[in-house]
Protein backbone atom coordinates (compact mmCIF):
# COMPACT_ATOMS: atom_id res chain seq x y z
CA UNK A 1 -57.63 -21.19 5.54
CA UNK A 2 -55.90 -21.22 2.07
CA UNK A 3 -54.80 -18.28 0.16
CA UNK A 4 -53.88 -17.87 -3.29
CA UNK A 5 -51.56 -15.66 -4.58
CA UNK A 6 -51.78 -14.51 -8.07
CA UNK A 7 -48.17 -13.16 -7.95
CA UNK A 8 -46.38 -16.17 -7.61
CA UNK A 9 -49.26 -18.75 -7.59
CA UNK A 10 -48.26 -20.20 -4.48
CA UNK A 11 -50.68 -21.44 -1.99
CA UNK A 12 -49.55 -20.63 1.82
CA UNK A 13 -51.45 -21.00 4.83
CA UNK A 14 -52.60 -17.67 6.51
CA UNK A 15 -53.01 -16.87 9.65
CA UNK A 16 -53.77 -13.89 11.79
CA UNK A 17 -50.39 -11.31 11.99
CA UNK A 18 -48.11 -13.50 9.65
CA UNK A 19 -46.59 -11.85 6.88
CA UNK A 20 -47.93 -12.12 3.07
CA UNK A 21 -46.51 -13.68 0.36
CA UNK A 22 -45.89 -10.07 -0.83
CA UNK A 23 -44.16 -9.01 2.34
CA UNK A 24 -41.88 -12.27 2.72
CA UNK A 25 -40.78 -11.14 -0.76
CA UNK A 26 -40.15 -7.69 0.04
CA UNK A 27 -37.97 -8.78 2.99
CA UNK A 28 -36.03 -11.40 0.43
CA UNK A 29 -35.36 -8.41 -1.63
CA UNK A 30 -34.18 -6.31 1.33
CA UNK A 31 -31.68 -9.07 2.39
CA UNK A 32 -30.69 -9.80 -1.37
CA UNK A 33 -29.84 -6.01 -1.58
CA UNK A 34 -28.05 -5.67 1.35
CA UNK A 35 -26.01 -8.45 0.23
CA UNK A 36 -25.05 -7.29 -2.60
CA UNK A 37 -24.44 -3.77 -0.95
CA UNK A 38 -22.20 -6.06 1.27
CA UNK A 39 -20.21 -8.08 -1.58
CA UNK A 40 -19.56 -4.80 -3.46
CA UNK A 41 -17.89 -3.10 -0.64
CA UNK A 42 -15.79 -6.53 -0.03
CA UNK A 43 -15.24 -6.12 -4.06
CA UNK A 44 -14.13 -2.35 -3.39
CA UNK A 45 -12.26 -3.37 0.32
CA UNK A 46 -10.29 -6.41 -2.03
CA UNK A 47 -9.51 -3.67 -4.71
CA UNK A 48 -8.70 -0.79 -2.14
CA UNK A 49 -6.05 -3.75 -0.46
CA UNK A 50 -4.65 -4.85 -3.64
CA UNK A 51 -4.39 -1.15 -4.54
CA UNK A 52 -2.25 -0.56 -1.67
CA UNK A 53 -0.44 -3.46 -1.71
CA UNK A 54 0.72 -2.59 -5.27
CA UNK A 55 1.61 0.81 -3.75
CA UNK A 56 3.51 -1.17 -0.84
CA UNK A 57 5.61 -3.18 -3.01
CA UNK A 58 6.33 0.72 -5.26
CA UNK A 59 7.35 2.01 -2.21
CA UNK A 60 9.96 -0.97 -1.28
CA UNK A 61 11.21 -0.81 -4.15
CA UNK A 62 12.48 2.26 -4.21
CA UNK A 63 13.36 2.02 -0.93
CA UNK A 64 15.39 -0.30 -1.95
CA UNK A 65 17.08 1.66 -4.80
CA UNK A 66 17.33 4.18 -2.75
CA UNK A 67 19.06 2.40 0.26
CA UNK A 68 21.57 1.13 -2.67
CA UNK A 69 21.85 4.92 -4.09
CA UNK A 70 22.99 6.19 0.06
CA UNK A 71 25.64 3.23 -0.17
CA UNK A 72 27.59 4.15 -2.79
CA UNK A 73 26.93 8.16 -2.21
CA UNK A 74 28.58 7.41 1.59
CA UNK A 75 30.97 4.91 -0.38
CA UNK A 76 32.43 7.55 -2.66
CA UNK A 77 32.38 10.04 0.82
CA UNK A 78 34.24 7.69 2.47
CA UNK A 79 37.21 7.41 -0.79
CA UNK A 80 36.96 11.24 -1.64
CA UNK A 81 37.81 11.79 2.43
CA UNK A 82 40.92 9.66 2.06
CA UNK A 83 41.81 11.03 -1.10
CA UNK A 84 41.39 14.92 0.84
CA UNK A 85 43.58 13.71 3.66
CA UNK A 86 46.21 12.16 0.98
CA UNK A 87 46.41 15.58 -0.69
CA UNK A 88 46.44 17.41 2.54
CA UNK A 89 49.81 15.15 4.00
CA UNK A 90 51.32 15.73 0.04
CA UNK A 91 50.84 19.43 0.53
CA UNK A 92 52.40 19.80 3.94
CA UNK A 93 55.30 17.40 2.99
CA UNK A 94 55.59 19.80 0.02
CA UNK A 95 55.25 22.84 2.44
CA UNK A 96 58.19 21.75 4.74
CA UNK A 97 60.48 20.83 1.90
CA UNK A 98 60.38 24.09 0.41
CA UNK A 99 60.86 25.47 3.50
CA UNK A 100 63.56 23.53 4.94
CA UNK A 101 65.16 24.63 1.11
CA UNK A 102 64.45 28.51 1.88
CA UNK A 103 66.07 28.28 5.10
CA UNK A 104 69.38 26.59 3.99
């Protein structure tokens, strides 16, 4: 037996618990919409990733900087130390002279 379906006139053999024309269409739309529920979340997932890889390669570089910053900040520690033990030897040189002149 041959039906005839005004909707799509298409001709499709029915038989006893198979699904209508109307119902296999139904179903294509289901799967059609769940696919493209599917390839906007990869859209938003692709965003979302390049979103935090942008964020990634923000937070490198001012790592980075900031890596470079703690170099010459321990840099300068390191010369203004020297300097401070420079000044202290100067002042007790300059201590014990005056002394040794006060005691002659």
């Amino acid at each position: 037996m041959l039906l005839t379906n005004s909707f799509e006139s298409a001709t499709l053999p029915v038989m006893s618990g198979s699904p209508t024309l109307t119902e296999l269409f139904d179903r294509l739309d289901q799967a059609l919409a769940a696919l493209d529920d599917a390839v906007e979340r990869t859209a938003e997932l692709r965003r979302e990733y390049a979103d935090a890889e942008e964020e990634a390669q923000r937070l490198n570089s001012d790592r980075a900087r900031l890596a470079e910053e703690l170099d010459k900040a321990e840099a300068r520690a390191e010369r203004l130390e020297e300097v401070n033990k420079e000044v202290s030897r100067r002042l007790v040189t300059a201590m014990e002279t005056i002394r040794a002149v006060l005691d002659h």
